[in-house]
Protein backbone atom coordinates (compact mmCIF):
# COMPACT_ATOMS: atom_id res chain seq x y z
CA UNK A 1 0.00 0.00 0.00
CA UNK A 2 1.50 3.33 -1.00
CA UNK A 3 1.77 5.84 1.75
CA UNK A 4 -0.66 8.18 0.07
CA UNK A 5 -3.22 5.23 1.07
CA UNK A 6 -1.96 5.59 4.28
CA UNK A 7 -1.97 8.93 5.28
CA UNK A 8 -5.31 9.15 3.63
CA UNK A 9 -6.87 7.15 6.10
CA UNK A 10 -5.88 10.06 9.00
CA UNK A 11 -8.36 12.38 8.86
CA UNK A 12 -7.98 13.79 12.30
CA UNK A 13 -5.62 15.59 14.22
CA UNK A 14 -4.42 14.83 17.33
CA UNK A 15 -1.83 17.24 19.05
CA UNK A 16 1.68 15.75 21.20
CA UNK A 17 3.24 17.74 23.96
CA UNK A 18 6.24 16.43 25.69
CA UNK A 19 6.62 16.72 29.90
CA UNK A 20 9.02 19.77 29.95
CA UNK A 21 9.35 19.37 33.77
CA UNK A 22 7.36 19.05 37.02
CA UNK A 23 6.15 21.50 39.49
CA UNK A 24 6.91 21.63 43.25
CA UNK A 25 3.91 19.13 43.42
CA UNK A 26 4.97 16.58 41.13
CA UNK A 27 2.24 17.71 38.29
CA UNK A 28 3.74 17.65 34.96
CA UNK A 29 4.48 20.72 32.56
CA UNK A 30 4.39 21.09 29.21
CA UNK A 31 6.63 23.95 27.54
CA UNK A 32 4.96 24.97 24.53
CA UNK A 33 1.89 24.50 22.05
CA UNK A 34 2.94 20.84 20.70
CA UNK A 35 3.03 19.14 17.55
CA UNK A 36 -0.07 18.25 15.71
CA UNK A 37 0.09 14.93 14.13
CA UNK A 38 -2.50 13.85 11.28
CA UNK A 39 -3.94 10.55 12.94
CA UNK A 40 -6.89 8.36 12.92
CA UNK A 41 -8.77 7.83 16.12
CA UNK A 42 -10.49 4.55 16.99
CA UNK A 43 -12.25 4.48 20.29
CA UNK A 44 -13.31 0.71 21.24
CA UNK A 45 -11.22 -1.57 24.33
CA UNK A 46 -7.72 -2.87 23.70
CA UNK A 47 -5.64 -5.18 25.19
CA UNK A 48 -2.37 -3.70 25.81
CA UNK A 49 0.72 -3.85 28.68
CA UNK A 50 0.66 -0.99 30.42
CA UNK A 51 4.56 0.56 30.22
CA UNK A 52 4.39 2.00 33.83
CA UNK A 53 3.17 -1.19 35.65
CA UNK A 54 4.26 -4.39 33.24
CA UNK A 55 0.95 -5.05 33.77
CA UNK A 56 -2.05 -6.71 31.19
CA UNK A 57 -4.65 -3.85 30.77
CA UNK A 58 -7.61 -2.69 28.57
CA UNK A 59 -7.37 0.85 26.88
CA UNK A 60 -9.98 2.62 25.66
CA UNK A 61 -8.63 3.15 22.28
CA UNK A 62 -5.46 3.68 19.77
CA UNK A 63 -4.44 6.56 18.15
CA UNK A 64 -2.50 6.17 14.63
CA UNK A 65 0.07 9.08 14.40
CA UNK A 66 1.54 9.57 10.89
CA UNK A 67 5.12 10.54 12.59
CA UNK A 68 7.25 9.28 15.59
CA UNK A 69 7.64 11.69 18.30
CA UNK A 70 9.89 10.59 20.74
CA UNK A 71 6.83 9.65 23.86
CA UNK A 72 6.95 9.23 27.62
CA UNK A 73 4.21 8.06 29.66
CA UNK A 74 3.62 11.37 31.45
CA UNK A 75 3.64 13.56 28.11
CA UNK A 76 0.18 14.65 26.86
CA UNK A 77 -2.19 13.73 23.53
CA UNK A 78 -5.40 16.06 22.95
CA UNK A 79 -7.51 13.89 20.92
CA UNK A 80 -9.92 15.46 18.04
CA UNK A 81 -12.95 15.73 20.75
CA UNK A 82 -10.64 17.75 22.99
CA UNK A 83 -9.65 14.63 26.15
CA UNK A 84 -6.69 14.36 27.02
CA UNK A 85 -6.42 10.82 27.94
CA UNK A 86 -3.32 8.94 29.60
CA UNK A 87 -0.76 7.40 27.54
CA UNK A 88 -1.01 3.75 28.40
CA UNK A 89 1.69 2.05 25.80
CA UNK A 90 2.95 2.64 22.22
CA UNK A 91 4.43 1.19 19.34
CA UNK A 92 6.59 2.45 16.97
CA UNK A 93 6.77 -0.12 13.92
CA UNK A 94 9.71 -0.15 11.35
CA UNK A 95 9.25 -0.54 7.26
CA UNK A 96 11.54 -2.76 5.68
CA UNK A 97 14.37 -0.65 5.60
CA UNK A 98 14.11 0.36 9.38
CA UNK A 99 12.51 3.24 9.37
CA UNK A 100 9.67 4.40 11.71
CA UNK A 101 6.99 6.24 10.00
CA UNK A 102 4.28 6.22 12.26
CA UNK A 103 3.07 5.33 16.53
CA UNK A 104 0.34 3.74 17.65
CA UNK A 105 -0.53 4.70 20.74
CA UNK A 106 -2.92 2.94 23.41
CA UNK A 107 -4.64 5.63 25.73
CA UNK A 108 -7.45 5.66 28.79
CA UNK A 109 -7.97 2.17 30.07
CA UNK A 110 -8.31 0.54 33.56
CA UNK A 111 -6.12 -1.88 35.47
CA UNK A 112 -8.13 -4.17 37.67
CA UNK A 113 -11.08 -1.78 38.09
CA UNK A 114 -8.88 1.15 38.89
CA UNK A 115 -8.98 3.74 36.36
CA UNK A 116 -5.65 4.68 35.34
């Protein structure tokens, strides 16, 4: 499939800002506006592993990016309706000549029963 194809099936946007530091509290902060990614957005439960516990956990949906921004579990994604969901896991998959052109990432989700 040609990228074209691809990128043709990200209709949305969805907007990346990295953790710039944290506040005398321990809440993150962003530095900046953030990159805006095209994506696609699909909303439905996922099995994933969650990346901050190791643990088996169901999020409540994947966003494609068409990019690869480097991620961390405490940076921030605005989805197209405006939520800013947790980052729950990601994958960043490589073409044949070992390139990455584009992250999935899982967001929402609980962990036995306990919203993450």
């Amino acid at each position: 499939m040609p990228v074209s194809d691809f990128l043709a099936l990200m209709a949305q946007n969805v907007t990346h800002r990295a953790v710039a530091s944290r506040d005398t509290y321990g809440k993150a902060v962003f530095s900046g506006s953030g990159t805006t990614y095209r994506a696609r957005v699909v909303y439905g439960a996922k099995r994933t592993t969650s990346r901050a516990s190791g643990q088996e956990t169901i999020a409540d949906g994947v966003v494609w990016l068409a990019g690869a921004p480097t991620l961390k579990l405490d940076d921030e994604i605005t989805l197209p309706d405006s939520s800013k969901p947790p980052i729950i896991n990601w994958d960043q998959p490589t073409d044949e000549t070992g390139n990455v052109h584009h992250t999935k990432i899982y967001f929402g989700g609980t962990q036995s029963g306990q919203q993450t």
